[in-house]
Protein backbone atom coordinates (compact mmCIF):
# COMPACT_ATOMS: atom_id res chain seq x y z
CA UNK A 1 170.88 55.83 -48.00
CA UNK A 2 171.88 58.70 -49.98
CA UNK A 3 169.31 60.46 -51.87
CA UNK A 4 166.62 59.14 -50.24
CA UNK A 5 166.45 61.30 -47.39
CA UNK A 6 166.60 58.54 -44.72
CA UNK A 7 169.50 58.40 -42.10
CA UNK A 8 169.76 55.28 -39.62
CA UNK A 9 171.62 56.32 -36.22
CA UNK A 10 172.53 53.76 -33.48
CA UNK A 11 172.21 54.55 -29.64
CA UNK A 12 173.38 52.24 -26.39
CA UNK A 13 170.52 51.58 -24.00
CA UNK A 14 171.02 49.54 -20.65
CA UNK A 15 168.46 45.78 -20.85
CA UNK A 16 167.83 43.39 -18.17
CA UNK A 17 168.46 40.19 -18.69
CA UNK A 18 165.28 38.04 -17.09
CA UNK A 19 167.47 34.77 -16.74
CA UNK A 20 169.82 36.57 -14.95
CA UNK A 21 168.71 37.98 -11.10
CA UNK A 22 169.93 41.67 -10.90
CA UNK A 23 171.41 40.81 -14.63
CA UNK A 24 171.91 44.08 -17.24
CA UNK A 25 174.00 45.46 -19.98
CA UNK A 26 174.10 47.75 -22.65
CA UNK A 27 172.89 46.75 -26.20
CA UNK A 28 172.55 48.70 -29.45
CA UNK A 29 169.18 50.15 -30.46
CA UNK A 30 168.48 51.97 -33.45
CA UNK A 31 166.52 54.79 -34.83
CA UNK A 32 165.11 55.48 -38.77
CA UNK A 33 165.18 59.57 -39.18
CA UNK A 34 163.37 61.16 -42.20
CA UNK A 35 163.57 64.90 -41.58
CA UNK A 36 162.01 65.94 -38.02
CA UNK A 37 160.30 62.68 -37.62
CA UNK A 38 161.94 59.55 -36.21
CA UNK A 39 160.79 55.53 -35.16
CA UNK A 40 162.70 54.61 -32.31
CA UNK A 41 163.70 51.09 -31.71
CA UNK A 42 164.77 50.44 -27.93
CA UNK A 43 165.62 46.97 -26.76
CA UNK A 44 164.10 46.27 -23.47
CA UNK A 45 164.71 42.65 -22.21
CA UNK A 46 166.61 39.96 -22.80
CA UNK A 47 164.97 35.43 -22.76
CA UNK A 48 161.53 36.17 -21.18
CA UNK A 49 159.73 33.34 -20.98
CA UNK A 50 159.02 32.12 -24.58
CA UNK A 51 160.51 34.82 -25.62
CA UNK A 52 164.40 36.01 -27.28
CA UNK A 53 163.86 39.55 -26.74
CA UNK A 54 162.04 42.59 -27.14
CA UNK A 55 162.10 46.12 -28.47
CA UNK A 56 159.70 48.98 -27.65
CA UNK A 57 158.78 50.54 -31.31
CA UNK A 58 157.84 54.81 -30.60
CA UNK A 59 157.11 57.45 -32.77
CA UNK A 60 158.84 60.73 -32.67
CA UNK A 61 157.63 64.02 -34.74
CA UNK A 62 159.92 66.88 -33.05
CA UNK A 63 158.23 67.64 -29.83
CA UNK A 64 155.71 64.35 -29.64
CA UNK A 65 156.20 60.45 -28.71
CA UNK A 66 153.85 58.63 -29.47
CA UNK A 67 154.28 54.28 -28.21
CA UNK A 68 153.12 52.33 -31.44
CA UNK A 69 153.64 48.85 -29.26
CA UNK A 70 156.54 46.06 -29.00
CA UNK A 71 158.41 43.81 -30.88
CA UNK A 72 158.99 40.53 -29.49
CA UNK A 73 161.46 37.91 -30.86
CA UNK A 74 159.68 34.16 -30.11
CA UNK A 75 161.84 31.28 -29.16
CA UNK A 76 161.68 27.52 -30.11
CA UNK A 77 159.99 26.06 -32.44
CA UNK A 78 158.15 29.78 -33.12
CA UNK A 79 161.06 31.84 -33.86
CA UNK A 80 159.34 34.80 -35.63
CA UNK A 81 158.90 38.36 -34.63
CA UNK A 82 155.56 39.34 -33.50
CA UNK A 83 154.21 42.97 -33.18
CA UNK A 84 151.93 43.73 -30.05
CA UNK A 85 150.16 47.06 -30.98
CA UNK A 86 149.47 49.55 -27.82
CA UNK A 87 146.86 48.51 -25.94
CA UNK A 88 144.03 50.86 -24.33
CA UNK A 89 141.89 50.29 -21.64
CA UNK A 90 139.17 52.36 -21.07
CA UNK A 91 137.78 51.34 -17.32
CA UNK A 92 133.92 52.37 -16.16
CA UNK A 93 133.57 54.01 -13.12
């Protein structure tokens, strides 16, 4: 991606695998880099119910993280990737 200022790095990260009891491995994730600020993509389980997979999606700007959500990979007859934004609760004493 010369030129462009964009560099793509890939990392191992141990999943669990939900169909498996006590089941885990590594996996690749990967993360985009533009100068001090980075998304992170970091797989974190394997066939959930309904689901292929999923990947936590953070932001990184040199010293901050920041979760932006997940990315799950659907199964069956809805086998698109869907994008669950962080969620926050705010509870009422």
């Amino acid at each position: 991606m010369g030129g462009t200022g964009l560099s793509v790095e890939a990392f191992t990260a141990p999943v669990t695998d939900l169909l498996v009891e006590g089941g885990a491995f590594d996996i690749s994730g990967i993360v985009l880099r533009v100068d001090n600020r980075a998304v992170k993509f970091v797989p974190v389980f394997l066939y959930g119910q309904g689901m292929t997979g999923c990947m936590e999606v953070t932001f990184h700007d040199g010293g901050n993280v920041t979760s932006l959500g997940r990315l799950f990979m659907r199964s069956g007859t809805a086998n698109n990737w869907i994008f669950t934004p962080l969620c926050t609760y705010i509870i009422s004493p």
